[in-house]
C-alpha atoms as a PDB file:
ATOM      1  CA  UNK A   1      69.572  27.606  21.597  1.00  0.00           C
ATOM      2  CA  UNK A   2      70.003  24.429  23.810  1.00  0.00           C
ATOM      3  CA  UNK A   3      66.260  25.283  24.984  1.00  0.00           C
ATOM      4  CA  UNK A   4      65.070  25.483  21.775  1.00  0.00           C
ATOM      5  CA  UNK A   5      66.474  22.011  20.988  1.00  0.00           C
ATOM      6  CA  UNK A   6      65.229  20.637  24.025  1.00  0.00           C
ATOM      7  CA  UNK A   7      61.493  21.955  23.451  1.00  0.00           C
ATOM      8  CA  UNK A   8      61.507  20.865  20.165  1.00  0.00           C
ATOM      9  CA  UNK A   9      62.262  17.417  20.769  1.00  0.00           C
ATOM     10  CA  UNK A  10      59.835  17.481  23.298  1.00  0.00           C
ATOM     11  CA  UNK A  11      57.135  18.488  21.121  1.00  0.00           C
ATOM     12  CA  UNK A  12      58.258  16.057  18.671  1.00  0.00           C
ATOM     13  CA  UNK A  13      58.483  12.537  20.747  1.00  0.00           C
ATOM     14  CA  UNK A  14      55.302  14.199  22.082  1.00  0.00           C
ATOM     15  CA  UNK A  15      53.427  14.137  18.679  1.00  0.00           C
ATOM     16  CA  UNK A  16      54.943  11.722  17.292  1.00  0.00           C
ATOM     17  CA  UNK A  17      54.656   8.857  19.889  1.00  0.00           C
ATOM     18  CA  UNK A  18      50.619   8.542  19.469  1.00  0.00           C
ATOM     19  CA  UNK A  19      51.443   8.207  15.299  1.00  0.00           C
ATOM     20  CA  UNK A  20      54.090   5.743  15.641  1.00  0.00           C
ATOM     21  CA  UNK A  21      51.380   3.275  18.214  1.00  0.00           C
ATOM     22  CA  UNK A  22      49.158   3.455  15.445  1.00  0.00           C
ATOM     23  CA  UNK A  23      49.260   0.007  12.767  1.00  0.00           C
ATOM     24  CA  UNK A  24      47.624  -0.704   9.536  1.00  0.00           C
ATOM     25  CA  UNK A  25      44.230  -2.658   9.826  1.00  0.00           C
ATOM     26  CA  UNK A  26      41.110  -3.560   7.338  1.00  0.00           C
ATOM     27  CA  UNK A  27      38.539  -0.675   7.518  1.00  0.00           C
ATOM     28  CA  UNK A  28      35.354  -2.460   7.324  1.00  0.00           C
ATOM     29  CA  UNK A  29      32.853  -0.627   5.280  1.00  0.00           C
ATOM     30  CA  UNK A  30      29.548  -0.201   6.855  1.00  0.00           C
ATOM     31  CA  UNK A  31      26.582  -2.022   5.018  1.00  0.00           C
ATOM     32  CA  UNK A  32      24.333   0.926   2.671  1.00  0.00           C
ATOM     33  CA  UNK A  33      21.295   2.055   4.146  1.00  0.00           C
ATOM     34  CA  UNK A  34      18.301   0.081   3.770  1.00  0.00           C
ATOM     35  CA  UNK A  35      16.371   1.458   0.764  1.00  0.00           C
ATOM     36  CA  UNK A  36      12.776   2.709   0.806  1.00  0.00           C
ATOM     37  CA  UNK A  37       9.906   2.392  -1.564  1.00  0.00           C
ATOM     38  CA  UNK A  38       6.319   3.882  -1.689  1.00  0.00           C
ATOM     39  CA  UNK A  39       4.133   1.798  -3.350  1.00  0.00           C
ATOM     40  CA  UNK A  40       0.841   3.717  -2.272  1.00  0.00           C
ATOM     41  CA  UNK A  41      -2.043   4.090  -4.444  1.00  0.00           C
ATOM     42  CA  UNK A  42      -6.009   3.145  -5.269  1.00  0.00           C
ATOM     43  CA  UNK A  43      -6.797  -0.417  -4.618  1.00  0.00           C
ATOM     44  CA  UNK A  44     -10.006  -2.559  -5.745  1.00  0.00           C
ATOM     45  CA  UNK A  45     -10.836  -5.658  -4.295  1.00  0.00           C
ATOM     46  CA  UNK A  46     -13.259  -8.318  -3.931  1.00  0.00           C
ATOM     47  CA  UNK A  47     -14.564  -9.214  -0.387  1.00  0.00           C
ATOM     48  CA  UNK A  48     -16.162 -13.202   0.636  1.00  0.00           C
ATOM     49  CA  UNK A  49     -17.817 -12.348   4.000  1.00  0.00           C
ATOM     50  CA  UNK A  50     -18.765 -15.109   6.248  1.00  0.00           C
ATOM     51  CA  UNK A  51     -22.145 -15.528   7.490  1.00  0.00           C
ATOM     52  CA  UNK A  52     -21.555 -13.930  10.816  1.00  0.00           C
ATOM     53  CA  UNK A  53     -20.323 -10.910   9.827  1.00  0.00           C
ATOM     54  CA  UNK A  54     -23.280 -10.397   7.001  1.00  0.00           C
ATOM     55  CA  UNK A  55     -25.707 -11.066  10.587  1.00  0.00           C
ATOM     56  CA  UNK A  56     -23.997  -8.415  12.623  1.00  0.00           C
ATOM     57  CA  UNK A  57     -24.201  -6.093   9.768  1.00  0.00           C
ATOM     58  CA  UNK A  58     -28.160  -7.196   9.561  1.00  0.00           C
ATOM     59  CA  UNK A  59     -28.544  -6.816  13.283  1.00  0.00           C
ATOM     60  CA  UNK A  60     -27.015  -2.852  12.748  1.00  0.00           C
ATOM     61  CA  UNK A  61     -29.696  -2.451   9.870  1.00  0.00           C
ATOM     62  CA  UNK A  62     -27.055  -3.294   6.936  1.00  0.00           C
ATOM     63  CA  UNK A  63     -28.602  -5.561   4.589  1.00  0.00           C
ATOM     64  CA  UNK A  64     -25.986  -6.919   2.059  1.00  0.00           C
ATOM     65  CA  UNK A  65     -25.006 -10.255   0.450  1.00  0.00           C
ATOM     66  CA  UNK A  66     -21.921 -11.756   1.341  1.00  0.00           C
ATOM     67  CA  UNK A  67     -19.671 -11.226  -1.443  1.00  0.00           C
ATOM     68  CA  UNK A  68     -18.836  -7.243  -1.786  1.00  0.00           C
ATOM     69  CA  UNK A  69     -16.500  -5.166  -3.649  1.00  0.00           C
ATOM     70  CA  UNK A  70     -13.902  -2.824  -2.181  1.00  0.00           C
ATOM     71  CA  UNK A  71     -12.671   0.507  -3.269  1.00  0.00           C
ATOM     72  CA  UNK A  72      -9.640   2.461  -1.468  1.00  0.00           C
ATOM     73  CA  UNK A  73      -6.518   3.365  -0.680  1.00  0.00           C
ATOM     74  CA  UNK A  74      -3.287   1.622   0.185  1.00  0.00           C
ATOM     75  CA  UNK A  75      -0.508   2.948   2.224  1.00  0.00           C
ATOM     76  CA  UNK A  76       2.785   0.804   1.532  1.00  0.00           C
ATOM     77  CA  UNK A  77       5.887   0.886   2.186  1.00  0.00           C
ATOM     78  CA  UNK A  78       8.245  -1.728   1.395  1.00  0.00           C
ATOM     79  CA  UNK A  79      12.182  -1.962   2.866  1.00  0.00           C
ATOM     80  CA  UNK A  80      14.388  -3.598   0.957  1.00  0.00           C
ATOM     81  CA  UNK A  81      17.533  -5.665   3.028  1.00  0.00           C
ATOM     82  CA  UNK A  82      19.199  -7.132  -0.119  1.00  0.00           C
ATOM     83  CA  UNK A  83      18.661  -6.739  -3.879  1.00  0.00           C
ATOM     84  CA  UNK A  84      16.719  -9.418  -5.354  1.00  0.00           C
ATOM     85  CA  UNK A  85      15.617 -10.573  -2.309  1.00  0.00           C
ATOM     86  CA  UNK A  86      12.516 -11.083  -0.136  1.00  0.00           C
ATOM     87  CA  UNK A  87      11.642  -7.407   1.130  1.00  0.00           C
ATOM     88  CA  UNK A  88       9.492  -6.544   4.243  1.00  0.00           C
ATOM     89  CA  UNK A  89       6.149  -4.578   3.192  1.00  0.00           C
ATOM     90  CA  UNK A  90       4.293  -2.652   5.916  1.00  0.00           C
ATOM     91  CA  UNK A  91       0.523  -1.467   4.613  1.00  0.00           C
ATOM     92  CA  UNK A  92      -2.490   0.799   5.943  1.00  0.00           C
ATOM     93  CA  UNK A  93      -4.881  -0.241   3.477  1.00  0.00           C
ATOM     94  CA  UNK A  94      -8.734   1.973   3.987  1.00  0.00           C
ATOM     95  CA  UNK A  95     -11.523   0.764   2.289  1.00  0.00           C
ATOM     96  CA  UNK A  96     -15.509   1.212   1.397  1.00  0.00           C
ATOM     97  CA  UNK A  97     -17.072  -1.889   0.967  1.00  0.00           C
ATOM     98  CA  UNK A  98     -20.937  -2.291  -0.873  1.00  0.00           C
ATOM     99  CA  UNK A  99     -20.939   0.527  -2.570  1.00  0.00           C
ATOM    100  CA  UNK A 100     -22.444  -1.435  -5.667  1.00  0.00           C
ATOM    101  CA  UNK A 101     -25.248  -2.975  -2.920  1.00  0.00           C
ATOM    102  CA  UNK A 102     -25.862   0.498  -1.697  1.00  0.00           C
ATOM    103  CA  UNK A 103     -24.246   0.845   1.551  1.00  0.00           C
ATOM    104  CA  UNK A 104     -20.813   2.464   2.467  1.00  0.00           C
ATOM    105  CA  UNK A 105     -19.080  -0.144   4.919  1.00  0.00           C
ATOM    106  CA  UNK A 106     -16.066   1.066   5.698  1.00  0.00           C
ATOM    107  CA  UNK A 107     -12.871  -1.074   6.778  1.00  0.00           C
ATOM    108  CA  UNK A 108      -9.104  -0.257   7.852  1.00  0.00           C
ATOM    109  CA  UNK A 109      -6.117  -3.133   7.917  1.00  0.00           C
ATOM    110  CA  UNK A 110      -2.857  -2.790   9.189  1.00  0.00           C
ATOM    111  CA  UNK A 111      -1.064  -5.911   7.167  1.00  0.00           C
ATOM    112  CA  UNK A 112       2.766  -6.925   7.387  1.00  0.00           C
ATOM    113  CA  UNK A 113       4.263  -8.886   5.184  1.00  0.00           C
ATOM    114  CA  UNK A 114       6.596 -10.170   2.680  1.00  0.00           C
ATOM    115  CA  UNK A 115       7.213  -9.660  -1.290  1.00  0.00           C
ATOM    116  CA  UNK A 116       9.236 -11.756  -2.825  1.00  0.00           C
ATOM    117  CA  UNK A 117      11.654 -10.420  -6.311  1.00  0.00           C
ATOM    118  CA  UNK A 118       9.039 -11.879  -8.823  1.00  0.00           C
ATOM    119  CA  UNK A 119       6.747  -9.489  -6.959  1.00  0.00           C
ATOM    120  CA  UNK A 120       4.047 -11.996  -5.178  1.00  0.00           C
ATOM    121  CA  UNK A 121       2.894 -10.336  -1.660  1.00  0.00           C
ATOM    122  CA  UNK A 122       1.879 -12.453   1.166  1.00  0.00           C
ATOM    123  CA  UNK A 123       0.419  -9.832   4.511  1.00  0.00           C
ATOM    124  CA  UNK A 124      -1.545 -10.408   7.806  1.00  0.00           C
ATOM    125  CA  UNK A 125      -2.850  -7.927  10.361  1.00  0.00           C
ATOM    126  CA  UNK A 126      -5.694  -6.733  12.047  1.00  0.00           C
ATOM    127  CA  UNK A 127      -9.059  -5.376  10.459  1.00  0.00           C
ATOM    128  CA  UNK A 128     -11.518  -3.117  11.705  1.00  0.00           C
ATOM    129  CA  UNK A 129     -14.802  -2.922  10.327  1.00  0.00           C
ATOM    130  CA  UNK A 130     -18.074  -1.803  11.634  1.00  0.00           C
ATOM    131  CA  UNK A 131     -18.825  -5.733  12.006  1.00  0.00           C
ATOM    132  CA  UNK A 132     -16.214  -5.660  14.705  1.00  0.00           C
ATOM    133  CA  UNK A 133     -12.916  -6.650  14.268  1.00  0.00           C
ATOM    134  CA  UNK A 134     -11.210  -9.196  12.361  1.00  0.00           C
ATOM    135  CA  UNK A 135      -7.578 -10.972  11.316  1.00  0.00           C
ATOM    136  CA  UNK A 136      -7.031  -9.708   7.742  1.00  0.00           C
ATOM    137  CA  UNK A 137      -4.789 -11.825   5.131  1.00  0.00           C
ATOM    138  CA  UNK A 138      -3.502 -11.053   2.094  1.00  0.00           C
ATOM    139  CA  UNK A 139      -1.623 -12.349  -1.472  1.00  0.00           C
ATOM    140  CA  UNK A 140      -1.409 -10.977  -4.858  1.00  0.00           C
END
């Protein structure tokens, strides 16, 4: 009987020593996951292009005036880090420019950027076009 006493305390200042060292602190609760939103879709635009690119188009045997419109697709994704703040956008946009001149020119941007809560969009990146490429800006 003694040895079962003996054991058993054992056990118990064993077990119990690790529970006793432990104290009471703040958990701090993790931030939540930053939120993701698809905001893909068609896009039509309007294009000014300067005289040197509507020259290298001309030297390639693409005759066009310099202002064009744009038909596509956008790839966007935009993280949000706080609600009702300004929110990182990341965008493939792919384009066909001319079409209403005749001629299929077509372009691909890569733009990062910012939206604010009221929704206005501000983006740069590169753009590569046939022409050559380009530094692409953005704002809606």
């Amino acid at each position: 009987m003694r040895a079962a006493l003996s054991l058993f305390l054992t056990l118990f200042v064993t077990l119990a020593g690790p529970v006793a060292a432990q104290t009471h602190t703040t958990v701090s609760i993790p931030p939540p996951p930053v939120k993701t939103v698809s905001l893909s879709g068609p896009r039509f635009g309007f294009t000014s292009l300067s005289d040197g690119v509507v020259e290298q188009l001309h030297e390639r045997s693409i005759d066009i005036r310099p202002a064009i419109t744009q038909f596509g697709w956008q790839f966007e994704k935009e993280f949000y880090n706080k609600e009702g703040g300004l929110a990182a956008v990341n965008e493939w946009v792919v384009l066909l420019g001319g079409l209403e001149q005749g001629v299929a020119i077509p372009s691909v941007s890569w733009l990062v950027g910012l939206r604010t809560s009221g929704g206005a969009e501000f983006g740069i990146g590169p753009n590569v076009t046939p022409a050559g490429v380009a530094l692409a800006f953005a704002a809606g």
